[in-house]
PDB file of N, CA and C in Angstrom:
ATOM      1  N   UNK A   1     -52.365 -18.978  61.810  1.00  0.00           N
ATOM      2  CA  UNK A   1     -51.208 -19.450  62.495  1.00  0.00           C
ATOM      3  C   UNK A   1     -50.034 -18.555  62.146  1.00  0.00           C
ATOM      4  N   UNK A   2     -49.048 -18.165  63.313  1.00  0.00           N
ATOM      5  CA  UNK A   2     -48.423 -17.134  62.799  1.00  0.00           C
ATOM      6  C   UNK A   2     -46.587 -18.274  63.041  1.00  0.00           C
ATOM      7  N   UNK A   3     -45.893 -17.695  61.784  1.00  0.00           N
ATOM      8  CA  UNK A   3     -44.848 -18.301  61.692  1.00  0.00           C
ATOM      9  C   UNK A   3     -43.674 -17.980  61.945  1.00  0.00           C
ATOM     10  N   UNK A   4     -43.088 -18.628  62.729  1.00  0.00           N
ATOM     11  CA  UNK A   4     -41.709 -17.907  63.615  1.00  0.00           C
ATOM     12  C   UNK A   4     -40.568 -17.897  62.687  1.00  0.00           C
ATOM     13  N   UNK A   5     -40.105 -16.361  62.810  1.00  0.00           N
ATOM     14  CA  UNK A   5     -39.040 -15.892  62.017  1.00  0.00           C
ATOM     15  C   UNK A   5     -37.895 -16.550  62.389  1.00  0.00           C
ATOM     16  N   UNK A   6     -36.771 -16.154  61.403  1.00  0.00           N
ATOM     17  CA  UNK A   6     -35.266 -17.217  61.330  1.00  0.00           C
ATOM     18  C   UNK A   6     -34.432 -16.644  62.638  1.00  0.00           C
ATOM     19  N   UNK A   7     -35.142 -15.448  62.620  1.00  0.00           N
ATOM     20  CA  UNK A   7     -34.280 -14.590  64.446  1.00  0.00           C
ATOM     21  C   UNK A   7     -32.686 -14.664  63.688  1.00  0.00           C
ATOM     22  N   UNK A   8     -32.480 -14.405  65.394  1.00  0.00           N
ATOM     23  CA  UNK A   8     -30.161 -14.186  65.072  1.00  0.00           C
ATOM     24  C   UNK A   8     -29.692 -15.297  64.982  1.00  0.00           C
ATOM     25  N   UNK A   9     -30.381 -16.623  65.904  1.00  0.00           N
ATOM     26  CA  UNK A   9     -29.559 -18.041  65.324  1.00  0.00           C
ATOM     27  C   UNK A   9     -29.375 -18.095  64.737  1.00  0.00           C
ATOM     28  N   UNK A  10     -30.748 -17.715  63.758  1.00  0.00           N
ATOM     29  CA  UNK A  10     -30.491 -18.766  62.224  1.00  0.00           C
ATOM     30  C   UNK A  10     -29.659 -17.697  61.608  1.00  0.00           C
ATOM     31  N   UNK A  11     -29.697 -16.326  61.383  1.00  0.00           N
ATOM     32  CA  UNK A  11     -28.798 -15.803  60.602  1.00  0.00           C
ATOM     33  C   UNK A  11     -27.426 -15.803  60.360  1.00  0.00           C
ATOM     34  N   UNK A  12     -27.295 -16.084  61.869  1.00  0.00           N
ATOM     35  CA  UNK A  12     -25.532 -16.184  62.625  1.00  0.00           C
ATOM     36  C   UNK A  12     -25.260 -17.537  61.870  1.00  0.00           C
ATOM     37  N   UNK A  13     -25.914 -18.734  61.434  1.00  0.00           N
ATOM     38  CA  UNK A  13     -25.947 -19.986  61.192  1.00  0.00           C
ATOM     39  C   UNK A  13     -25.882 -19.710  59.792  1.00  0.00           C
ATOM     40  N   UNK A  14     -26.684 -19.240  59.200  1.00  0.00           N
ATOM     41  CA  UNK A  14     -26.452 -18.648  57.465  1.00  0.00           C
ATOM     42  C   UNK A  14     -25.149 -18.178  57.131  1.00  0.00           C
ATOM     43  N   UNK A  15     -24.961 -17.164  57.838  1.00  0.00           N
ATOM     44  CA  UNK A  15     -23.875 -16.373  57.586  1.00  0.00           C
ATOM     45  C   UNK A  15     -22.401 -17.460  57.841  1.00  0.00           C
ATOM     46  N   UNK A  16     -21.983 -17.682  58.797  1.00  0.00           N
ATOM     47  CA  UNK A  16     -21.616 -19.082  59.188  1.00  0.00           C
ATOM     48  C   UNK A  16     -20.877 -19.760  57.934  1.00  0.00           C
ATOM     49  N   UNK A  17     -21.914 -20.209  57.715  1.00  0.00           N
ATOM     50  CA  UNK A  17     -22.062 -21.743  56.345  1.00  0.00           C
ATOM     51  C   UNK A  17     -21.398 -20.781  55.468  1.00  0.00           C
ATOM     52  N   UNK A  18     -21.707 -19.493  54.908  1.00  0.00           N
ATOM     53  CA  UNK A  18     -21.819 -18.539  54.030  1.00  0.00           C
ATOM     54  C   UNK A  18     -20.011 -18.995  54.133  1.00  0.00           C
ATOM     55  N   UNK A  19     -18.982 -18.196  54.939  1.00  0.00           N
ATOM     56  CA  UNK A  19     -17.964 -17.879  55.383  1.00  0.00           C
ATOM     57  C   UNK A  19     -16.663 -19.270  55.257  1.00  0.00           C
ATOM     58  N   UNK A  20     -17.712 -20.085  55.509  1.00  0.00           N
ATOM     59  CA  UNK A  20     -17.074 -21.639  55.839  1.00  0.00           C
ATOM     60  C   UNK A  20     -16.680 -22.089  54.383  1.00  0.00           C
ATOM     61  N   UNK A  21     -18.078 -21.801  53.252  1.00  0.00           N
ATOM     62  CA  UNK A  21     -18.157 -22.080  51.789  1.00  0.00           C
ATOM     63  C   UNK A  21     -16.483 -21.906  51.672  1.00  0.00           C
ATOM     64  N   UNK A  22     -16.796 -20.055  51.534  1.00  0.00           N
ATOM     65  CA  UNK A  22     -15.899 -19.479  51.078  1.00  0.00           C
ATOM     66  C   UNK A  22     -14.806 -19.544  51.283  1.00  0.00           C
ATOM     67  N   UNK A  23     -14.014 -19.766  52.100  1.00  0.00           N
ATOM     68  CA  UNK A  23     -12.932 -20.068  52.974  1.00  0.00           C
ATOM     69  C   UNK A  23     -12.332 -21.587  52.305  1.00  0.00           C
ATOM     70  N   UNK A  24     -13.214 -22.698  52.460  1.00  0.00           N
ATOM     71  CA  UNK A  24     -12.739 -24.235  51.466  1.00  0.00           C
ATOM     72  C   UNK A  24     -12.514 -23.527  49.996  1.00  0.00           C
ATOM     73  N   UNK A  25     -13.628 -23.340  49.655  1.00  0.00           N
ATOM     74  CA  UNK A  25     -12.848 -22.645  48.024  1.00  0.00           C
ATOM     75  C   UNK A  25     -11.925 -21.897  47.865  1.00  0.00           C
ATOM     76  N   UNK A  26     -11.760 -20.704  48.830  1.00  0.00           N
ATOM     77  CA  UNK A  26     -10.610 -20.206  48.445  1.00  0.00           C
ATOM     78  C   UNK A  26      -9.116 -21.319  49.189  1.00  0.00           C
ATOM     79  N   UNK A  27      -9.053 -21.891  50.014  1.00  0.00           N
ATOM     80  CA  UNK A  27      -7.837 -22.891  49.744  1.00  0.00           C
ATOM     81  C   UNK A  27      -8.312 -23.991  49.054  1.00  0.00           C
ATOM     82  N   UNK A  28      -8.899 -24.188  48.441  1.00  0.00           N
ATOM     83  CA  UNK A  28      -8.792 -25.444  46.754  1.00  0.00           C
ATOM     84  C   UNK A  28      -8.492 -24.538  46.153  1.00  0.00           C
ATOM     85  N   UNK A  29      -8.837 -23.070  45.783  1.00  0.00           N
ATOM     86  CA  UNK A  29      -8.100 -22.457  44.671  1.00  0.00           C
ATOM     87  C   UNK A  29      -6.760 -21.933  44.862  1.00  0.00           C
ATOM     88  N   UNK A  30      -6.423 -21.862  46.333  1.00  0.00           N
ATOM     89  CA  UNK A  30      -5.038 -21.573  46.642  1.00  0.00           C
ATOM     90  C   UNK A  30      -3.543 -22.908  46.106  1.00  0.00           C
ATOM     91  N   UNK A  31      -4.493 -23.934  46.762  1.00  0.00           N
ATOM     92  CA  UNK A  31      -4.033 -25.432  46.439  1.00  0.00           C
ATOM     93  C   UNK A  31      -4.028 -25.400  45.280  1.00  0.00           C
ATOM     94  N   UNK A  32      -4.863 -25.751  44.012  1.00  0.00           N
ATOM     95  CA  UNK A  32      -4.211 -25.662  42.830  1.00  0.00           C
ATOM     96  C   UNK A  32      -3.582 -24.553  42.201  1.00  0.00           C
ATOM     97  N   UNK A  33      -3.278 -23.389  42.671  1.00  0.00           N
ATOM     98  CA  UNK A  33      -2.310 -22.515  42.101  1.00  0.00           C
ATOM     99  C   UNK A  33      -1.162 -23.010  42.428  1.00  0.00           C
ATOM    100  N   UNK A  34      -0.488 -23.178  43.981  1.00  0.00           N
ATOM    101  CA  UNK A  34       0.534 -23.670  44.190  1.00  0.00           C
ATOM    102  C   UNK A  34       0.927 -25.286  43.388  1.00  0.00           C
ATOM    103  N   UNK A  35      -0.024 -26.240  42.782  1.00  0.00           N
ATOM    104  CA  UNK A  35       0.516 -27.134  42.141  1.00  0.00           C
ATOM    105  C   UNK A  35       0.874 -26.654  41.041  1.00  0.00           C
ATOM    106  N   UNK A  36       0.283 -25.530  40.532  1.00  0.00           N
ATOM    107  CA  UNK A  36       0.616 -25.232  39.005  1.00  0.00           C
ATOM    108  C   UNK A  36       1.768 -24.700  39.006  1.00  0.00           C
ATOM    109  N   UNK A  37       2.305 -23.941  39.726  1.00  0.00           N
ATOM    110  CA  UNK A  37       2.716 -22.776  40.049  1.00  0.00           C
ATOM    111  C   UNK A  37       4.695 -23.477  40.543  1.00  0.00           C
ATOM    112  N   UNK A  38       4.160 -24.802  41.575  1.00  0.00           N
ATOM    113  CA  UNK A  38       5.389 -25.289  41.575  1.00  0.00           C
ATOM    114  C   UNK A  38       6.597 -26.461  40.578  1.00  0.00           C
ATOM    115  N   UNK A  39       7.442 -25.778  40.047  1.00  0.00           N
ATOM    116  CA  UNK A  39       8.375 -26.685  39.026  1.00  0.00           C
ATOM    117  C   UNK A  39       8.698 -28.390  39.500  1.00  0.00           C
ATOM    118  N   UNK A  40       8.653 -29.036  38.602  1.00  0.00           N
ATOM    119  CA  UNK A  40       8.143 -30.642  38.867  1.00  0.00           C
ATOM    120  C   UNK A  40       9.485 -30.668  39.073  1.00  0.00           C
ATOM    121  N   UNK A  41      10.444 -31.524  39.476  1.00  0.00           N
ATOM    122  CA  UNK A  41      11.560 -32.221  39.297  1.00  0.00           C
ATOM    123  C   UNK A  41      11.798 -33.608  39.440  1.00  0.00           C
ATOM    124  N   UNK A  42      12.446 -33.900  38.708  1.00  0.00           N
ATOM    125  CA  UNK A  42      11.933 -35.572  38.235  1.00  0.00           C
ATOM    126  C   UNK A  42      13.442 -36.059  38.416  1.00  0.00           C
ATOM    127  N   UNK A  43      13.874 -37.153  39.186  1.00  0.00           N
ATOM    128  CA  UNK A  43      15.017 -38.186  39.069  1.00  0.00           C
ATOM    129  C   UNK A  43      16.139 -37.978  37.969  1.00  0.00           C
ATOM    130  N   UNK A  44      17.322 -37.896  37.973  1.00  0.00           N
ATOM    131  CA  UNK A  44      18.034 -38.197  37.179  1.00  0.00           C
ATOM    132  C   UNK A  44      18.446 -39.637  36.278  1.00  0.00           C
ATOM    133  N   UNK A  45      18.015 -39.577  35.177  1.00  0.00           N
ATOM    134  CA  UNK A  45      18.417 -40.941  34.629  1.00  0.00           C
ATOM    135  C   UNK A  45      19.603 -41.634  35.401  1.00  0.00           C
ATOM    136  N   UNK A  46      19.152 -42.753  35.426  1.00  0.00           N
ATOM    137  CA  UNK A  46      20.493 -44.215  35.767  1.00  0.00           C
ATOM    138  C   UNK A  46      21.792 -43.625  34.949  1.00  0.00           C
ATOM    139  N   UNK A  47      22.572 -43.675  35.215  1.00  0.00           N
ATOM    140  CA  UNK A  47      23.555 -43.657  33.656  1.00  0.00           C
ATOM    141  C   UNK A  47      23.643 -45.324  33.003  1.00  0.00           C
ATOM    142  N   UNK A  48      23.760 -45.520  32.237  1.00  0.00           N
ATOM    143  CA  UNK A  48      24.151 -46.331  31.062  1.00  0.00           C
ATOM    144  C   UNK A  48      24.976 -46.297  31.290  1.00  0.00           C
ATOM    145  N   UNK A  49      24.766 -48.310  31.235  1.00  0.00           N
ATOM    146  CA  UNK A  49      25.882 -49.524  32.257  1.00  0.00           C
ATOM    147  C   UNK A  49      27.232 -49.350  31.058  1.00  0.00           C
ATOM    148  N   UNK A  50      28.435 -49.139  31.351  1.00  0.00           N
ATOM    149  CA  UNK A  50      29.258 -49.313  30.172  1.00  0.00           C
ATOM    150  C   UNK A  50      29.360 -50.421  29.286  1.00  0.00           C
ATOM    151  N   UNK A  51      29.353 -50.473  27.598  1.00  0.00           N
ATOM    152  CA  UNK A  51      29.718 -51.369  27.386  1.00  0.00           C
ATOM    153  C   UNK A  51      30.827 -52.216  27.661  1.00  0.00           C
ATOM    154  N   UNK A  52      30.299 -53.335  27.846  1.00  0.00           N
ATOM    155  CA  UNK A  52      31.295 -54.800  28.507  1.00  0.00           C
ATOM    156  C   UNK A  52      32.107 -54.974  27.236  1.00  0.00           C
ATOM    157  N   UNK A  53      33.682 -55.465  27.169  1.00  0.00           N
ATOM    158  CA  UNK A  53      34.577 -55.853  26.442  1.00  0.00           C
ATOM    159  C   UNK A  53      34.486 -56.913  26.254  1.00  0.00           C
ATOM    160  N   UNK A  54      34.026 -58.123  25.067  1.00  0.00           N
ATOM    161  CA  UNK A  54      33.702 -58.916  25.077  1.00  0.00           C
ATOM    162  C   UNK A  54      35.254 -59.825  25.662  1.00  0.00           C
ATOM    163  N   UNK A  55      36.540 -59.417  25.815  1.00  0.00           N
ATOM    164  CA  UNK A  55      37.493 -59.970  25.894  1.00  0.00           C
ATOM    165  C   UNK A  55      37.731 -60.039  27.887  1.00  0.00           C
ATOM    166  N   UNK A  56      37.681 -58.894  28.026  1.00  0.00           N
ATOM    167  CA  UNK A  56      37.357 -59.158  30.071  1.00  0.00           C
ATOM    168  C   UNK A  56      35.887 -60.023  30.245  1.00  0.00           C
ATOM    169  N   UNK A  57      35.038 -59.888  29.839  1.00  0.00           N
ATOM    170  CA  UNK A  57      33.963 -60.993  29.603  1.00  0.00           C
ATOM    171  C   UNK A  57      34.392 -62.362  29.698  1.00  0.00           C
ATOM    172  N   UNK A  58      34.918 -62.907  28.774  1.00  0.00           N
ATOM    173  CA  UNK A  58      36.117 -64.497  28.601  1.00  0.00           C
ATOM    174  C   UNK A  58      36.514 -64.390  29.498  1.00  0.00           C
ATOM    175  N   UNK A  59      37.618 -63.755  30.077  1.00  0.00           N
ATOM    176  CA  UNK A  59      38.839 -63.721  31.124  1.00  0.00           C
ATOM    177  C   UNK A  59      37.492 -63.623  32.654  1.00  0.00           C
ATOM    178  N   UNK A  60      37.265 -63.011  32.494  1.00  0.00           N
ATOM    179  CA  UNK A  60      36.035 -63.376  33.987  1.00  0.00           C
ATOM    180  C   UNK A  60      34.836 -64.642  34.165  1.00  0.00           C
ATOM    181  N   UNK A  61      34.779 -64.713  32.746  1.00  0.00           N
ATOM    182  CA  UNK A  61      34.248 -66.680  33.091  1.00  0.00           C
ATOM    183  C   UNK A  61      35.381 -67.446  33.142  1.00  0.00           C
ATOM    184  N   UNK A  62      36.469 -67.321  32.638  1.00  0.00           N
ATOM    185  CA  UNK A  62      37.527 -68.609  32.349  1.00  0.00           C
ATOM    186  C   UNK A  62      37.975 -68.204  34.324  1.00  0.00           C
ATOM    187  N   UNK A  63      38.043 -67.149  34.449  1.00  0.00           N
ATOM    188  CA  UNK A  63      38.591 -66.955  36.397  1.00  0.00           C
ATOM    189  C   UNK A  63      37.284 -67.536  37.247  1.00  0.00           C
ATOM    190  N   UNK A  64      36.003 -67.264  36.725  1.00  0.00           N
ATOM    191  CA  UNK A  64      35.206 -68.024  37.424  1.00  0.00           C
ATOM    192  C   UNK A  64      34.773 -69.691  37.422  1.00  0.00           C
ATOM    193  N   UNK A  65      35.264 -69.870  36.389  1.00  0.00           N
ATOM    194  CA  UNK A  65      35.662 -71.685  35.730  1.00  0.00           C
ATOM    195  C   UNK A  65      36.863 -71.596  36.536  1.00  0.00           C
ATOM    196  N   UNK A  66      37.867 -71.766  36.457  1.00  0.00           N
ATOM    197  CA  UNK A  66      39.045 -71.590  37.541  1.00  0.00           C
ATOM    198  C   UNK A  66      38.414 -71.862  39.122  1.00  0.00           C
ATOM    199  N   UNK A  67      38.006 -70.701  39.278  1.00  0.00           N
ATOM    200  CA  UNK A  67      37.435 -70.656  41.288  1.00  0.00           C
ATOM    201  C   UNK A  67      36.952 -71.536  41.980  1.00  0.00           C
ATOM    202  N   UNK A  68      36.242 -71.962  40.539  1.00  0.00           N
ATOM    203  CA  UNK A  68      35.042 -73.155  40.846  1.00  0.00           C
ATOM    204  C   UNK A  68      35.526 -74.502  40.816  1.00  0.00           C
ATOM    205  N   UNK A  69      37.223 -74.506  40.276  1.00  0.00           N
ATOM    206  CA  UNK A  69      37.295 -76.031  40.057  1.00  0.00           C
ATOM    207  C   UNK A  69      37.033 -76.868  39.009  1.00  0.00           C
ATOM    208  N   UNK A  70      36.515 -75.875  37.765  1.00  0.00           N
ATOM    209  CA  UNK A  70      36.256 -76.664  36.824  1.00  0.00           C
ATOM    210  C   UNK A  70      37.542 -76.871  35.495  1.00  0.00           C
ATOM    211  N   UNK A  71      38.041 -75.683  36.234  1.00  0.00           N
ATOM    212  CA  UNK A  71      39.374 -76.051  34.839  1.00  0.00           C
ATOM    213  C   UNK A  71      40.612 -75.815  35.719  1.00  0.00           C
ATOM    214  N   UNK A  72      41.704 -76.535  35.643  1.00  0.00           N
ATOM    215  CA  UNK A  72      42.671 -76.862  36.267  1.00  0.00           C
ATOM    216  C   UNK A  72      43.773 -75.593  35.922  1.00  0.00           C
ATOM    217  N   UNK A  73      44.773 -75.448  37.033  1.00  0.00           N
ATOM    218  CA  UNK A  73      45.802 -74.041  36.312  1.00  0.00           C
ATOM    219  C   UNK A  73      46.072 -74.618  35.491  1.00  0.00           C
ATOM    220  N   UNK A  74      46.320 -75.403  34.866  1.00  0.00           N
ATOM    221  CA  UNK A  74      47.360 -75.105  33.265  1.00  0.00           C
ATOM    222  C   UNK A  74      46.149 -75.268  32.298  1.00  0.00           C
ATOM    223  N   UNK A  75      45.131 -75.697  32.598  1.00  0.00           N
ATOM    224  CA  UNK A  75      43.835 -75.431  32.109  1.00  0.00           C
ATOM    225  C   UNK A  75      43.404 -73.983  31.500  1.00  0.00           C
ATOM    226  N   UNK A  76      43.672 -73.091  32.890  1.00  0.00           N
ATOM    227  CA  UNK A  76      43.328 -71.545  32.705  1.00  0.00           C
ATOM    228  C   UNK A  76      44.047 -71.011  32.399  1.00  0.00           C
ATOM    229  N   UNK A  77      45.435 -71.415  32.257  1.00  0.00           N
ATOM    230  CA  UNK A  77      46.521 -70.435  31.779  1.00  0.00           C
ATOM    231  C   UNK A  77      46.721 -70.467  30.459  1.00  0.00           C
ATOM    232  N   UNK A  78      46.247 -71.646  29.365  1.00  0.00           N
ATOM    233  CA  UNK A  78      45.936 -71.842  28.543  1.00  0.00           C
ATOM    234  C   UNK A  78      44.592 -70.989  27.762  1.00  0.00           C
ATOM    235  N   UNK A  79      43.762 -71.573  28.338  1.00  0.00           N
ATOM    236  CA  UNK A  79      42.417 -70.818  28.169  1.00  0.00           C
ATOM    237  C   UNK A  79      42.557 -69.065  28.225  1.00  0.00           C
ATOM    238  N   UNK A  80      43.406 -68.810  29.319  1.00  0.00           N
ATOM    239  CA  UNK A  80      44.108 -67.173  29.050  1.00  0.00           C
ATOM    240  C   UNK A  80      44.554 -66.736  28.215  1.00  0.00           C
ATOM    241  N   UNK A  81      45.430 -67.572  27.624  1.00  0.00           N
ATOM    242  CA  UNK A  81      46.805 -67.309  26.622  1.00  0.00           C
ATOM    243  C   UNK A  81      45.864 -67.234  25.580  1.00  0.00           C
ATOM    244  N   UNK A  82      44.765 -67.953  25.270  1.00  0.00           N
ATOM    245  CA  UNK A  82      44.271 -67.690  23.626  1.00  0.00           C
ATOM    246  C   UNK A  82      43.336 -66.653  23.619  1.00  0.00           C
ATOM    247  N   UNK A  83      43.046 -66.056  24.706  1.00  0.00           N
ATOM    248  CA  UNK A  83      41.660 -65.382  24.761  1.00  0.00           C
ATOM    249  C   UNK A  83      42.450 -64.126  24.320  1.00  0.00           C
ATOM    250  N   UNK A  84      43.641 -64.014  25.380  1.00  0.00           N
ATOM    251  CA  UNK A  84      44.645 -62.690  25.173  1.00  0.00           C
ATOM    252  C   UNK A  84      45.132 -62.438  23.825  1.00  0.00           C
ATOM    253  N   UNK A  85      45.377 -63.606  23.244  1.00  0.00           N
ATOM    254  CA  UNK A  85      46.182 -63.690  22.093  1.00  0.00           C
ATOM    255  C   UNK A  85      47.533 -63.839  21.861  1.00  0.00           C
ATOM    256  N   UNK A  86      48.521 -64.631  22.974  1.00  0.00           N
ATOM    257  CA  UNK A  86      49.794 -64.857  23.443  1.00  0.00           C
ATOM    258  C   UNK A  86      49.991 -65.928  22.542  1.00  0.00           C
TER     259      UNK A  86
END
């Protein structure tokens, strides 16, 4: 029995695959050069909330006690006067 050779299909088809290989590998190796290759840059920190004065602290609950109705003006003007130190 005589056995039929690979002919030009199949070579053209070898060669082919051959070209195709090569071509994916060389862009995966292109692709990770350019990740290496490019400088990361990362977010700038938040800045750091200023420290709060514990004395505008008082004076902005005693104005929000005020707004709300819970302490009367001579209530808050009081409650002012000692926080300030008057």
């Amino acid at each position: 029995m005589r056995r039929r050779g690979v002919g030009i299909v199949g070579v053209a088809a070898v060669a082919h695959h051959a070209a195709n290989k090569g071509a994916q590998q060389q862009a995966a190796a292109d692709q990770a050069a350019m990740q290496q290759a490019a400088p990361v840059y990362e977010a700038p920190a938040a800045p750091a909330a200023p420290a709060s004065d514990p004395v505008t602290d008082q004076l902005t609950n005693l104005a929000n006690l005020h707004a709300s109705g819970i302490l009367t003006d001579k209530e808050f003007a009081a409650a002012k006067a000692k926080v300030i130190g008057i």
